[in-house]
Protein backbone atom coordinates (compact mmCIF):
# COMPACT_ATOMS: atom_id res chain seq x y z
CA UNK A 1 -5.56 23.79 -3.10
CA UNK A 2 -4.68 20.10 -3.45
CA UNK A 3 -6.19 16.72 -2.14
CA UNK A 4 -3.92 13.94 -1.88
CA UNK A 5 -5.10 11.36 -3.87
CA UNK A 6 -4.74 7.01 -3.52
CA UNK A 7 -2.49 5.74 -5.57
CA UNK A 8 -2.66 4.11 -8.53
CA UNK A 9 -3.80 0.83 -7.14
CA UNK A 10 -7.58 0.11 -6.26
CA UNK A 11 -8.57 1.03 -3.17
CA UNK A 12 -11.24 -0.26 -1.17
CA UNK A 13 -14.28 1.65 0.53
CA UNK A 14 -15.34 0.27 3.79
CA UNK A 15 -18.92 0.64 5.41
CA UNK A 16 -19.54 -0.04 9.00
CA UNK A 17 -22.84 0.54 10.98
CA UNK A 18 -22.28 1.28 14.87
CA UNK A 19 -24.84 -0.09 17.13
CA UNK A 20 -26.56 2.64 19.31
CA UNK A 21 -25.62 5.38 16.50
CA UNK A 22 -27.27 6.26 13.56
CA UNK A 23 -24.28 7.40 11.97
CA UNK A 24 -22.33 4.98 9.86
CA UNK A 25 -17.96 5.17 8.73
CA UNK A 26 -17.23 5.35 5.62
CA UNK A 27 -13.14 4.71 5.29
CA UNK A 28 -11.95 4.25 2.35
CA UNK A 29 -8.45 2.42 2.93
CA UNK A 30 -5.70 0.77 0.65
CA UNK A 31 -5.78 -2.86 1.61
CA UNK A 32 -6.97 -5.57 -0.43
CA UNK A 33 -10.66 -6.42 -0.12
CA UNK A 34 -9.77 -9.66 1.44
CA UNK A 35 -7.72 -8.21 3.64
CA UNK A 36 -10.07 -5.76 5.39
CA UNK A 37 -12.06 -8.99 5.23
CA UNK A 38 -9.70 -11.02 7.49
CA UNK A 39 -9.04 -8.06 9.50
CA UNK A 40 -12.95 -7.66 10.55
CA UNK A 41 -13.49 -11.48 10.69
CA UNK A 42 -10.49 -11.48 13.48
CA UNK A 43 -11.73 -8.64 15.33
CA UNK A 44 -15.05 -10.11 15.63
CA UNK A 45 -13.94 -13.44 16.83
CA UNK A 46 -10.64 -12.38 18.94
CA UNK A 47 -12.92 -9.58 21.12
CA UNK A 48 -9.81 -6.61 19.98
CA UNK A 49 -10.53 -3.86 18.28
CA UNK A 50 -10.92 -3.11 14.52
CA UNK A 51 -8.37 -0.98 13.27
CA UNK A 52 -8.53 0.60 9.86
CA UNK A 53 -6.12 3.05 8.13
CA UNK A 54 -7.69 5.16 5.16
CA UNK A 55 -5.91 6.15 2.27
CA UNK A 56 -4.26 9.14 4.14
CA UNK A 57 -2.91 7.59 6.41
CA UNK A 58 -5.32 8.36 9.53
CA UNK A 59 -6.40 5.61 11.79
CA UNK A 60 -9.47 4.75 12.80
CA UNK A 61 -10.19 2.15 15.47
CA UNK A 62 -13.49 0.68 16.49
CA UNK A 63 -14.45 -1.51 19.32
CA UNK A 64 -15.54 -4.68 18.29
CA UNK A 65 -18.95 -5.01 20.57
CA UNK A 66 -20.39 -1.96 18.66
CA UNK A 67 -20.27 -3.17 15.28
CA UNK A 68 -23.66 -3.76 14.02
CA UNK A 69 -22.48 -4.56 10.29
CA UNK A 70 -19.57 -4.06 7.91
CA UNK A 71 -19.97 -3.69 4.04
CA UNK A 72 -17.24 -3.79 1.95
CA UNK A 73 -16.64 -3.12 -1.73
CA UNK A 74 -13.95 -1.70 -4.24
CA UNK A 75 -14.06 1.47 -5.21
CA UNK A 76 -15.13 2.82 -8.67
CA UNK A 77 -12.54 5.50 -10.18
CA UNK A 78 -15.18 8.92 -9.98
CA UNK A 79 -15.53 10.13 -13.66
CA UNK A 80 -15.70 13.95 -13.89
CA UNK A 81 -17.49 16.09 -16.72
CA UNK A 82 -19.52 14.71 -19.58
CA UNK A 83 -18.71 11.73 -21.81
CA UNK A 84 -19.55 11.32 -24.62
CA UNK A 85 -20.11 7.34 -25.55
C-alpha cells in the first residue's frame, strides 16, 4: 500500500481552531505560506468562506464566523529511523 506524497516543493501545514468545537483542522496544503496568509486575511474581512485544498487535492471549506484562530507554518520534511550525527 502506497500514500501519495507532496511534491518536491515545501508544503505548508495549516492550523485552524473552530469556535464552539474543541476540535481543531489540521490541512496541510501546497500554497505558499503567504498565500494561505492572504487567503485567510480575505476571508476574514470579505465575510466568504475560507477555502483550503490539501496536498491531495480534497477541499475543505470553512465559514468565516467560526474561526476562532489560524496558525500557520511550513512543514518540516519527517526523518525516519535513526541518525547517526
Amino acid at each position: 500500500m502506497s500514500t501519495k506524497k507532496a511534491s518536491l516543493g515545501s508544503t505548508t501545514e495549516v492550523r485552524i481552531g473552530i469556535s464552539d468545537s474543541t476540535q481543531e483542522l489540521h490541512i496541510e496544503c501546497e500554497l505558499a505560506l503567504d498565500k494561505v496568509i492572504e487567503a485567510v486575511t480575505l476571508a476574514l474581512d470579505s465575510g466568504k468562506s475560507l477555502t483550503l485544498t490539501d496536498i491531495r487535492g480534497r477541499q475543505t471549506i470553512i465559514a468565516n464566523n467560526k474561526i476562532s484562530f489560524v496558525e500557520v507554518g511550513q512543514s518540516e520534511e519527517r526523518k525516519v529511523g535513526f541518525a547517526s550525527a
